[in-house]
Protein backbone atom coordinates (compact mmCIF):
# COMPACT_ATOMS: atom_id res chain seq x y z
CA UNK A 1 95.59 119.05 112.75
CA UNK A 2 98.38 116.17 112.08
CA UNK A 3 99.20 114.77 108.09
CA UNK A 4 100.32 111.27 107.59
CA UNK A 5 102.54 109.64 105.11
CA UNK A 6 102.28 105.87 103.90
CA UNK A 7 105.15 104.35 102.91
CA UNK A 8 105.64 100.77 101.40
CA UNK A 9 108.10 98.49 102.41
CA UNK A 10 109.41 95.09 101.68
CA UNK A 11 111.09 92.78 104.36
CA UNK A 12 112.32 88.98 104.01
CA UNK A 13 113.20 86.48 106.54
CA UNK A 14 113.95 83.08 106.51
CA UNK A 15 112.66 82.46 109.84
CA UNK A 16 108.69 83.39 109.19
CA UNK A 17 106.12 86.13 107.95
CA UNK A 18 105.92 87.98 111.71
CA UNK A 19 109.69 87.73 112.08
CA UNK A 20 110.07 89.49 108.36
CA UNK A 21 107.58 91.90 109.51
CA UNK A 22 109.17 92.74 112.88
CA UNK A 23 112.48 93.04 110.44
CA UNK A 24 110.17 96.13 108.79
CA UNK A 25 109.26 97.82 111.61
CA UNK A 26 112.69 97.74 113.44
CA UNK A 27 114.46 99.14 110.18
CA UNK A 28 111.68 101.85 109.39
CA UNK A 29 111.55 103.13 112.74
CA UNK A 30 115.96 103.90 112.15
CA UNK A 31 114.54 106.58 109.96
CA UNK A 32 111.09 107.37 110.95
CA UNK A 33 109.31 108.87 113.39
CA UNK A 34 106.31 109.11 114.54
CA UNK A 35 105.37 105.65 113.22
CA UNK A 36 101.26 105.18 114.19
CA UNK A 37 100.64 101.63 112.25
CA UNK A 38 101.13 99.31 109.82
CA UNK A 39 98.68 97.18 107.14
CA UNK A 40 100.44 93.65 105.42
CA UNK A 41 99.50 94.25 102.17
CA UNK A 42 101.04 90.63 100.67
CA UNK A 43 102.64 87.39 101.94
CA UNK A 44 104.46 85.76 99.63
CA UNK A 45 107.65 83.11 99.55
CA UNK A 46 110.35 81.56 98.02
CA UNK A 47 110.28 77.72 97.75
CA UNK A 48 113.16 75.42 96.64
CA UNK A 49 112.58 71.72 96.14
CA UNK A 50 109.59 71.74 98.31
CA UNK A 51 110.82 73.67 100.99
CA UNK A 52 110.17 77.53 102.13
CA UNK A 53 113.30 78.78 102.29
CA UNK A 54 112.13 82.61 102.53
CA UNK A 55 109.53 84.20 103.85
CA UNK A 56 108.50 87.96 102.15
CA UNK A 57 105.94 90.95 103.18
CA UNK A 58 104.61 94.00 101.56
CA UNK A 59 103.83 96.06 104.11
CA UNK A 60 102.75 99.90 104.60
CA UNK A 61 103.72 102.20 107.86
CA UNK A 62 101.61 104.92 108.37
CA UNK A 63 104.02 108.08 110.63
CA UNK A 64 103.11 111.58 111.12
CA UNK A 65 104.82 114.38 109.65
CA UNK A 66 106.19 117.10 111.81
């Protein structure tokens, strides 16, 4: 029998939503192991005079405890 942990985390990128996301993933899986999925839970970003100039995700990682 395996337990699972969900943990939220918040990623930014100036580039796009899947390169912010990718950001996520790359930094969580520094520090965690076992990583089995992730769920976007919110897109958002920051506009200036018309403009995107950032691109932010709320995401959750699902890993495995050992």
């Amino acid at each position: 029998m395996s337990v699972a942990r969900v943990t939220k985390l918040t990623a930014s990128s100036s580039k796009g939503f899947q390169d912010a996301v990718d950001a996520a993933v790359k930094r969580a899986a520094k520090t965690l192991r076992g990583i089995t999925g992730i769920e976007v839970i919110k897109q958002k970003a920051k506009v200036s005079k018309g403009k995107i100039e950032e691109y932010r995700v709320t995401l959750e990682v699902t890993f495995i405890l050992e």
